[in-house]
C-alpha atoms as a PDB file:
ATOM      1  CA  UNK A   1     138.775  84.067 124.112  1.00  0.00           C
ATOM      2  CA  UNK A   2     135.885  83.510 126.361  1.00  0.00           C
ATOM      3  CA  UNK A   3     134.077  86.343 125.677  1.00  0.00           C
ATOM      4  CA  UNK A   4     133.971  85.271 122.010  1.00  0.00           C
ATOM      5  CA  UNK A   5     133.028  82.278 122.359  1.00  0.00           C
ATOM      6  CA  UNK A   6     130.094  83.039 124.637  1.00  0.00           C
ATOM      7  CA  UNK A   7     129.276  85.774 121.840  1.00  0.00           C
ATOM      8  CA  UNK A   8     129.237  82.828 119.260  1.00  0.00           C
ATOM      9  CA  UNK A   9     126.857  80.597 121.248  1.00  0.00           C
ATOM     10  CA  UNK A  10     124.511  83.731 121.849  1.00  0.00           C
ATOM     11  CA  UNK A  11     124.336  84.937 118.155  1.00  0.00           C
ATOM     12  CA  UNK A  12     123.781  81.023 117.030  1.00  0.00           C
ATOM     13  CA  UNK A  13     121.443  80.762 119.529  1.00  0.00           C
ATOM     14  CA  UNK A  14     119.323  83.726 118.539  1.00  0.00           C
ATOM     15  CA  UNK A  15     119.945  82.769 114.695  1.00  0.00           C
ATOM     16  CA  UNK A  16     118.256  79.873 115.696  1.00  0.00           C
ATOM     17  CA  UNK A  17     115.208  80.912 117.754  1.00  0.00           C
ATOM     18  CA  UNK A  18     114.733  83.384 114.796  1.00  0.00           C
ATOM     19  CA  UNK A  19     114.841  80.295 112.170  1.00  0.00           C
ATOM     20  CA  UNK A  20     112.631  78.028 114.540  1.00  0.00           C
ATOM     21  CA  UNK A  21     110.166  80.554 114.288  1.00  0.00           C
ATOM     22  CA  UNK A  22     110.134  81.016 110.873  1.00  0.00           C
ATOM     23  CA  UNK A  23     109.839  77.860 110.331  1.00  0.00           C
ATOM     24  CA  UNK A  24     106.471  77.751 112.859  1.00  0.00           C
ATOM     25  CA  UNK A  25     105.287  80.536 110.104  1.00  0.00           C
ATOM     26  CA  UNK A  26     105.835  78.544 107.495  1.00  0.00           C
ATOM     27  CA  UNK A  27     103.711  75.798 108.880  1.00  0.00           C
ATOM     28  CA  UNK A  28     100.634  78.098 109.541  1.00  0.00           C
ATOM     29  CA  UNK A  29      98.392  78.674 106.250  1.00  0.00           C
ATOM     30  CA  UNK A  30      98.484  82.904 106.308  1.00  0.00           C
ATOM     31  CA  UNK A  31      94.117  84.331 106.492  1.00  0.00           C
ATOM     32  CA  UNK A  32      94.967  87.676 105.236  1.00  0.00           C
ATOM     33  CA  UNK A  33      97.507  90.073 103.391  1.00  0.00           C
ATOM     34  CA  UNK A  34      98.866  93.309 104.813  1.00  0.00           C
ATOM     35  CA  UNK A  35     101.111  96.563 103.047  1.00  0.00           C
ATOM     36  CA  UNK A  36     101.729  98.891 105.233  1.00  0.00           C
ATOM     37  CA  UNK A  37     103.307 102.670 104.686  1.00  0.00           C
ATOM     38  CA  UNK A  38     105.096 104.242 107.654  1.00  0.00           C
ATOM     39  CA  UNK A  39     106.966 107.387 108.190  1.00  0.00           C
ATOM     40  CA  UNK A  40     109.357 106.975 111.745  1.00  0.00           C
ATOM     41  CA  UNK A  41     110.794 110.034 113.522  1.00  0.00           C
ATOM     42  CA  UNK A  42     113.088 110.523 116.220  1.00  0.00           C
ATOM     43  CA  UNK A  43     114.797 112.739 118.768  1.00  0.00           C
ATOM     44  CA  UNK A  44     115.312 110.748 122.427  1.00  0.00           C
ATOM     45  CA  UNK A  45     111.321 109.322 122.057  1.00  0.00           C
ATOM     46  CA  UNK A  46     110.775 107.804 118.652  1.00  0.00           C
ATOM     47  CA  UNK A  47     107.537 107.513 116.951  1.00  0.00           C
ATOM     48  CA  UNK A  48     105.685 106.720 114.074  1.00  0.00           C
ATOM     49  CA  UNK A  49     102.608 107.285 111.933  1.00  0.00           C
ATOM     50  CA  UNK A  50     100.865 105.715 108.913  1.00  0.00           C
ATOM     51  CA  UNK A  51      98.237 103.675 107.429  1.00  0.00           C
ATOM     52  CA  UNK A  52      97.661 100.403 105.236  1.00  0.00           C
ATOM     53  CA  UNK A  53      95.585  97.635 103.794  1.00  0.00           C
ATOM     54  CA  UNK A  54      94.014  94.484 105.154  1.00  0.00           C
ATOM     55  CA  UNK A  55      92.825  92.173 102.583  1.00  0.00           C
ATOM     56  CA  UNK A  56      90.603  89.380 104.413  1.00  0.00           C
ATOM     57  CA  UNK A  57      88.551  87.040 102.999  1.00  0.00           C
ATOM     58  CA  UNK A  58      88.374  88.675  99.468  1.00  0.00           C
ATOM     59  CA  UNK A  59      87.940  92.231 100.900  1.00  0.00           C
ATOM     60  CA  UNK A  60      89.955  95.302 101.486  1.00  0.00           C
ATOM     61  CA  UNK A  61      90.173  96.959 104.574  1.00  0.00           C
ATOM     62  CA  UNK A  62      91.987 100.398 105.219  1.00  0.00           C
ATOM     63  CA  UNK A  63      93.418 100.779 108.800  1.00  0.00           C
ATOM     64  CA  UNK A  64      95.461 104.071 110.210  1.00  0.00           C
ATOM     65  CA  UNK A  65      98.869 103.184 112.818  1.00  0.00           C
ATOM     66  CA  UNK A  66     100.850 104.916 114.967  1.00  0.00           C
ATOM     67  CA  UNK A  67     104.284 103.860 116.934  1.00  0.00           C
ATOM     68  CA  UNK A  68     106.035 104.536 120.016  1.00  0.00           C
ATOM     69  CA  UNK A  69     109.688 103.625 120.917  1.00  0.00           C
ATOM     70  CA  UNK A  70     111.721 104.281 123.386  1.00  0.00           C
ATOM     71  CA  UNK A  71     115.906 104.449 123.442  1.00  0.00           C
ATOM     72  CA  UNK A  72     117.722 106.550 121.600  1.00  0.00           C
ATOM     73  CA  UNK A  73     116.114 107.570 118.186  1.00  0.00           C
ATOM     74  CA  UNK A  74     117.359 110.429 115.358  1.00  0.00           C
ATOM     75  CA  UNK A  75     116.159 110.744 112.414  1.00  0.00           C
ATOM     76  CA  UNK A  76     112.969 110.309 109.441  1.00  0.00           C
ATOM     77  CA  UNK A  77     112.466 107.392 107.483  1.00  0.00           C
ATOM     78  CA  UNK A  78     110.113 106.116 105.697  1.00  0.00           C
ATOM     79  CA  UNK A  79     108.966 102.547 105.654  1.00  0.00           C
ATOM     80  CA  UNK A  80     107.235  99.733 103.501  1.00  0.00           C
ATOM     81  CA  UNK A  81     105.894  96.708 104.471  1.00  0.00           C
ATOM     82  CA  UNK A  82     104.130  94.067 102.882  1.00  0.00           C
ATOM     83  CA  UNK A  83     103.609  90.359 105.027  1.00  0.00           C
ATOM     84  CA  UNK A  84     100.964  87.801 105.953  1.00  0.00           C
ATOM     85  CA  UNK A  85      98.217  87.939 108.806  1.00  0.00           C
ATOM     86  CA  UNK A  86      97.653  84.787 111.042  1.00  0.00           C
ATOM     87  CA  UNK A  87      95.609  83.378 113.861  1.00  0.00           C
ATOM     88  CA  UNK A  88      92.600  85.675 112.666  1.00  0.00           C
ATOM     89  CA  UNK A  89      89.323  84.358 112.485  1.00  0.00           C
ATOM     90  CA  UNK A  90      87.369  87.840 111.446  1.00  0.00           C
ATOM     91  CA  UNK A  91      88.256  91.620 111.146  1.00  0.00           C
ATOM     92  CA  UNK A  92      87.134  92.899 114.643  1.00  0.00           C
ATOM     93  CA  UNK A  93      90.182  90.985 115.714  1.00  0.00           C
ATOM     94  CA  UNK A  94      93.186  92.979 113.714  1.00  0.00           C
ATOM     95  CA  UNK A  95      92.564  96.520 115.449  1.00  0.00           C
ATOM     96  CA  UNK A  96      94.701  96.821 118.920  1.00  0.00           C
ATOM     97  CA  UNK A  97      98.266  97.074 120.368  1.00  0.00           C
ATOM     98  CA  UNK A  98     100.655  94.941 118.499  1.00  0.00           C
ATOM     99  CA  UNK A  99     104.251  94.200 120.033  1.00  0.00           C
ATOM    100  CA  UNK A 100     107.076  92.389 119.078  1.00  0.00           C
ATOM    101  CA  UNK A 101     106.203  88.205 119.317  1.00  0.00           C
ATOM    102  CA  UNK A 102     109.659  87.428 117.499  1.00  0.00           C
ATOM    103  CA  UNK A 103     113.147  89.017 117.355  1.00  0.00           C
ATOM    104  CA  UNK A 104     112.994  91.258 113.962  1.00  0.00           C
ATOM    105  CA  UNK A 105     116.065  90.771 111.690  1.00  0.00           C
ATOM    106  CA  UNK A 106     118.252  92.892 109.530  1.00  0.00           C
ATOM    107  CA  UNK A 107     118.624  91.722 106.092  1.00  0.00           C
ATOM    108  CA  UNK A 108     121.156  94.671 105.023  1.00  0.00           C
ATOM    109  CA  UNK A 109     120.279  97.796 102.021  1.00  0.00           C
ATOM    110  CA  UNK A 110     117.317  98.705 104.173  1.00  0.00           C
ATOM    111  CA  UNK A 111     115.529  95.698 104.077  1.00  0.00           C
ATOM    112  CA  UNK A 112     114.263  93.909 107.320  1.00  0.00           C
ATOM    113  CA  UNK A 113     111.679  91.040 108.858  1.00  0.00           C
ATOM    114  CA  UNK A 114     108.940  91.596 112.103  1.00  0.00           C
ATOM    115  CA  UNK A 115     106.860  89.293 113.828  1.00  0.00           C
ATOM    116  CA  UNK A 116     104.163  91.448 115.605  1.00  0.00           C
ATOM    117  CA  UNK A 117     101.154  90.047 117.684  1.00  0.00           C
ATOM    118  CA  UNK A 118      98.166  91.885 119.328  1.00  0.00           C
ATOM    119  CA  UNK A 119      96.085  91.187 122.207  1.00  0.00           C
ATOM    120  CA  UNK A 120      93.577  89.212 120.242  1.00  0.00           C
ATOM    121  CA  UNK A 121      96.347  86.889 119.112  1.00  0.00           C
ATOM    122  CA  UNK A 122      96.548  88.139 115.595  1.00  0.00           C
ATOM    123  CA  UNK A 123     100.298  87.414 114.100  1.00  0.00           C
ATOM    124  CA  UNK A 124     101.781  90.056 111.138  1.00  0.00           C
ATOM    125  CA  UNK A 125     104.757  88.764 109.604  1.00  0.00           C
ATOM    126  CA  UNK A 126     105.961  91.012 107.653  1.00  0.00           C
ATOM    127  CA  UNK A 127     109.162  92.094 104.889  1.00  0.00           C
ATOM    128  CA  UNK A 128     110.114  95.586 105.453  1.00  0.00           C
ATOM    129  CA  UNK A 129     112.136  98.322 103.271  1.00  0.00           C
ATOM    130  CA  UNK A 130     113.347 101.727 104.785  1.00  0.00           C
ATOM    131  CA  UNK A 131     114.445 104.941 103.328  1.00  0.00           C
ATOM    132  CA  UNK A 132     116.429 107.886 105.266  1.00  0.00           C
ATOM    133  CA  UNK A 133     118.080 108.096 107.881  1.00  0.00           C
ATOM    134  CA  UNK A 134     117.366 106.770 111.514  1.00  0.00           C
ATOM    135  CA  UNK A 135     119.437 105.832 114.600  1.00  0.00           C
ATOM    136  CA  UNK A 136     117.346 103.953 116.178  1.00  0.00           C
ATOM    137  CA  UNK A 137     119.013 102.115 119.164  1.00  0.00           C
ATOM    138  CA  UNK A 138     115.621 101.833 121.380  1.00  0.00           C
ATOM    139  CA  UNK A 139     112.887  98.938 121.033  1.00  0.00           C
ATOM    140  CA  UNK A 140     109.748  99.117 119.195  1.00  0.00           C
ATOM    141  CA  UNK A 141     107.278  99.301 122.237  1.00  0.00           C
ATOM    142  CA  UNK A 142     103.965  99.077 120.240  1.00  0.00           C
ATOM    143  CA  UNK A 143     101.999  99.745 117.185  1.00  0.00           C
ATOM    144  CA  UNK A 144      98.303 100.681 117.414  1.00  0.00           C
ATOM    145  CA  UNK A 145      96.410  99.518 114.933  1.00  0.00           C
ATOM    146  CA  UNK A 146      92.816 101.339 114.337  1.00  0.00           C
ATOM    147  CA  UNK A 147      90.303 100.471 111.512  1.00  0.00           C
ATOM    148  CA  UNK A 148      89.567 104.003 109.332  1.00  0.00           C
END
């Protein structure tokens, strides 16, 4: 009894960091618009490659990415993200290492939410769809980020 109870206070009090810092998102006026294409693979090291589109300030930027994560990964999958850009103030600040600034959530059939930030302090927030299969049961460690 009180392990589930201490499991109840732990998942309400991760539901509501998550929410908290949604909300904090919702607050912040987005500078820029991001879709991003991804394919993931995995066997023990997990990694991924792909490429999108930063529009800032009326222009379109194409950018390359690549992954690593660590854990327990099997599989390919391919994923699709689309999601705001914050804290950016011009585009020599969006290259770099992002990492994981907020817990990402599972919204079932695929679909999922990130909060990334780099070193310059740039935020992505982004909506994400997979296809395929992957076992993932590792941590995203980073995403580099390089403008093509």
């Amino acid at each position: 009894m009180m392990n589930y109870r201490a499991m109840t206070r732990g998942v309400l009090l991760g539901m509501s960091l998550l929410v908290g810092g949604l909300a904090l998102a919702a607050e912040q006026q987005p500078v820029g618009k991001v879709t991003i294409e991804e394919k993931q693979f995995g066997l023990v090291l997990g990694g991924s490659v792909g490429g999108g589109t930063l529009t800032f300030q009326g222009k379109e930027y194409s950018f390359k990415l690549k992954g690593l994560s660590a854990g327990l990964n099997v599989g390919v999958s391919k994923m699709s993200a689309i999601g705001e850009v914050y804290d950016m103030t011009e585009v020599s600040k969006f290259p770099g290492t992002y990492t994981k600034f907020e817990a990402s959530v599972a919204l079932g059939g695929g679909a999922g939410g990130l909060r990334l930030q780099n070193e310059n302090g740039v935020i992505m927030n982004l909506r994400s769809r997979t296809q395929g299969l992957d076992l993932n049961l590792g941590n995203v460690t980073g995403i580099t980020v390089m403008m093509e």
